[in-house]
C-alpha atoms as a PDB file:
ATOM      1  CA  UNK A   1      -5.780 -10.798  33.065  1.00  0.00           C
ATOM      2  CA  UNK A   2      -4.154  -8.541  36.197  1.00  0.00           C
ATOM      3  CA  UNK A   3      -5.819 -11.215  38.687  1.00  0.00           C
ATOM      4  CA  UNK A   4      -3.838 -13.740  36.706  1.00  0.00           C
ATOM      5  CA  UNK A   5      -0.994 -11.402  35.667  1.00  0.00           C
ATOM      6  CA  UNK A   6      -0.926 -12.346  32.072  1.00  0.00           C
ATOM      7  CA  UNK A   7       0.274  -9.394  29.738  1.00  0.00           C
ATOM      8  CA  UNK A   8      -0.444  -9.348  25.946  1.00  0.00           C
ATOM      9  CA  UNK A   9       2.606  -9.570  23.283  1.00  0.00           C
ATOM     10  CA  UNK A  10       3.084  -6.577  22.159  1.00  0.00           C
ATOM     11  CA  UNK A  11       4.456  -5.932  18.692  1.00  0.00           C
ATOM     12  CA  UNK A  12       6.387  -3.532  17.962  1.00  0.00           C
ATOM     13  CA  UNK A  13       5.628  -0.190  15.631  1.00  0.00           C
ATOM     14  CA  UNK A  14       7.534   0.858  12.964  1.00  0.00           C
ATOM     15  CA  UNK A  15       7.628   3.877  11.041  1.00  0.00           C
ATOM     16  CA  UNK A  16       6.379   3.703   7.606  1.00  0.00           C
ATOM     17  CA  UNK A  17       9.466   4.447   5.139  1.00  0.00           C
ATOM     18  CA  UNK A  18       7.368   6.609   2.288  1.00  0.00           C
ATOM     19  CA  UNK A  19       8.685   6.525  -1.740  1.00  0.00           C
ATOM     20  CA  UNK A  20      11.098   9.090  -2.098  1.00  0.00           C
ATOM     21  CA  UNK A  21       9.807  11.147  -5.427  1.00  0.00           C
ATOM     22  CA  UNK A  22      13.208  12.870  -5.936  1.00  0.00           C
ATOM     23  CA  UNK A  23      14.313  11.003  -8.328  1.00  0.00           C
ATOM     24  CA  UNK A  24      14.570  11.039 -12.244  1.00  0.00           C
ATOM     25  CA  UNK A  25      12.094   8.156 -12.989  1.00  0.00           C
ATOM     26  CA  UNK A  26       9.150   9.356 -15.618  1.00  0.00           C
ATOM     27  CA  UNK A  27       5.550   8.114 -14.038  1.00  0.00           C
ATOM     28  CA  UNK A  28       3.816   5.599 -15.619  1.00  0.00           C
ATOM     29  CA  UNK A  29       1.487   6.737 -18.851  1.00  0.00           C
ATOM     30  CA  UNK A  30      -2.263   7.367 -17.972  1.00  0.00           C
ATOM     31  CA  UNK A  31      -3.646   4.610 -20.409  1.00  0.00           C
ATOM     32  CA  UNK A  32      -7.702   5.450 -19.168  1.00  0.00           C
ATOM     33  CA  UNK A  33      -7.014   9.066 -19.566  1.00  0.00           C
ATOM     34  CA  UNK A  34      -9.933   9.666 -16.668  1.00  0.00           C
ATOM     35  CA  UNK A  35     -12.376   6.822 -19.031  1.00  0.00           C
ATOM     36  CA  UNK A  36     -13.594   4.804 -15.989  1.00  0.00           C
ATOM     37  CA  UNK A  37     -16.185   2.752 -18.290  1.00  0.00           C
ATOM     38  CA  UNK A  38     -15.225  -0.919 -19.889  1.00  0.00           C
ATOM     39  CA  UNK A  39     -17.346  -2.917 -22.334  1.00  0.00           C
ATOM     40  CA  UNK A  40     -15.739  -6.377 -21.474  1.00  0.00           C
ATOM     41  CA  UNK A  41     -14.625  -8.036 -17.944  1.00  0.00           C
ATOM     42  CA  UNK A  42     -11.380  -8.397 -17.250  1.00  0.00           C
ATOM     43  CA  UNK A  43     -10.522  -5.165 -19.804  1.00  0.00           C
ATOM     44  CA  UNK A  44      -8.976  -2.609 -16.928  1.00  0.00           C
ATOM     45  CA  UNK A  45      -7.663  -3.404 -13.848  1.00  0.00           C
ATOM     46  CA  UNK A  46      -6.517  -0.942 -11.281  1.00  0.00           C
ATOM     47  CA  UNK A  47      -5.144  -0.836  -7.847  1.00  0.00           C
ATOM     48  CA  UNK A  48      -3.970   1.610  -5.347  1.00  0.00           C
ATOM     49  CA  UNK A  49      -0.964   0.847  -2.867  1.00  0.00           C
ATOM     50  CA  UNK A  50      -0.495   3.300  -0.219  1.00  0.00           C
ATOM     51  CA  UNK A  51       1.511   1.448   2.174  1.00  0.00           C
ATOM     52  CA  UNK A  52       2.631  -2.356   2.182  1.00  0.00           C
ATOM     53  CA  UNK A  53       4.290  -3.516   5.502  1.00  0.00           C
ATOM     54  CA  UNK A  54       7.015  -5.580   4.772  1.00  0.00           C
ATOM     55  CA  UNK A  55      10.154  -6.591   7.257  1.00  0.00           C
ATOM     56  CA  UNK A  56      12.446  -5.197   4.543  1.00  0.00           C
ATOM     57  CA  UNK A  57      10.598  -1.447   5.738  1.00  0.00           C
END
Protein backbone atom coordinates (compact mmCIF):
# COMPACT_ATOMS: atom_id res chain seq x y z
CA UNK A 1 0.00 0.00 0.00
CA UNK A 2 3.03 2.83 0.63
CA UNK A 3 4.69 1.46 -2.76
CA UNK A 4 1.36 2.31 -4.30
CA UNK A 5 0.42 5.13 -1.89
CA UNK A 6 -3.06 4.01 -1.23
CA UNK A 7 -4.33 5.03 2.37
CA UNK A 8 -7.34 3.30 4.06
CA UNK A 9 -10.73 5.38 4.83
CA UNK A 10 -10.71 6.07 7.99
CA UNK A 11 -13.90 6.51 9.97
CA UNK A 12 -14.25 8.56 12.36
CA UNK A 13 -14.71 7.81 16.40
CA UNK A 14 -17.24 9.05 18.39
CA UNK A 15 -17.76 9.16 21.93
CA UNK A 16 -20.37 6.98 23.29
CA UNK A 17 -23.24 9.34 24.85
CA UNK A 18 -24.16 6.96 28.12
CA UNK A 19 -28.10 7.06 29.69
CA UNK A 20 -28.22 9.70 32.03
CA UNK A 21 -29.87 7.93 35.37
CA UNK A 22 -30.77 11.31 36.97
CA UNK A 23 -33.92 11.33 36.24
CA UNK A 24 -37.36 10.48 37.92
CA UNK A 25 -38.29 7.41 35.76
CA UNK A 26 -39.12 4.12 38.11
CA UNK A 27 -37.04 0.95 36.50
CA UNK A 28 -38.79 -1.60 34.98
CA UNK A 29 -40.37 -4.49 37.50
CA UNK A 30 -38.12 -7.66 37.88
CA UNK A 31 -40.82 -10.15 36.50
CA UNK A 32 -38.08 -13.47 36.93
CA UNK A 33 -37.26 -12.26 40.34
CA UNK A 34 -33.57 -14.09 39.80
CA UNK A 35 -35.89 -17.58 38.35
CA UNK A 36 -33.64 -18.25 35.30
CA UNK A 37 -35.55 -21.71 34.55
CA UNK A 38 -38.66 -21.93 31.86
CA UNK A 39 -40.83 -24.98 31.20
CA UNK A 40 -41.96 -23.87 27.63
CA UNK A 41 -39.93 -22.13 24.57
CA UNK A 42 -40.54 -18.95 23.79
CA UNK A 43 -41.78 -18.26 27.75
CA UNK A 44 -38.84 -15.53 28.76
CA UNK A 45 -36.93 -13.57 26.67
CA UNK A 46 -34.15 -11.32 27.75
CA UNK A 47 -31.61 -9.04 26.32
CA UNK A 48 -28.90 -6.78 27.41
CA UNK A 49 -28.06 -3.40 25.52
CA UNK A 50 -24.99 -1.76 26.59
CA UNK A 51 -24.31 0.46 23.80
CA UNK A 52 -26.13 0.82 20.30
CA UNK A 53 -24.27 3.10 17.76
CA UNK A 54 -26.60 5.08 16.06
CA UNK A 55 -25.89 8.54 13.94
CA UNK A 56 -28.45 10.20 16.23
CA UNK A 57 -25.37 9.49 19.21
Amino acid sequence: MQQNKITPRLRKRRKPRTTDSNHSLKPSPNLLEQQFDCALPNRVWLADITYVDTNEG
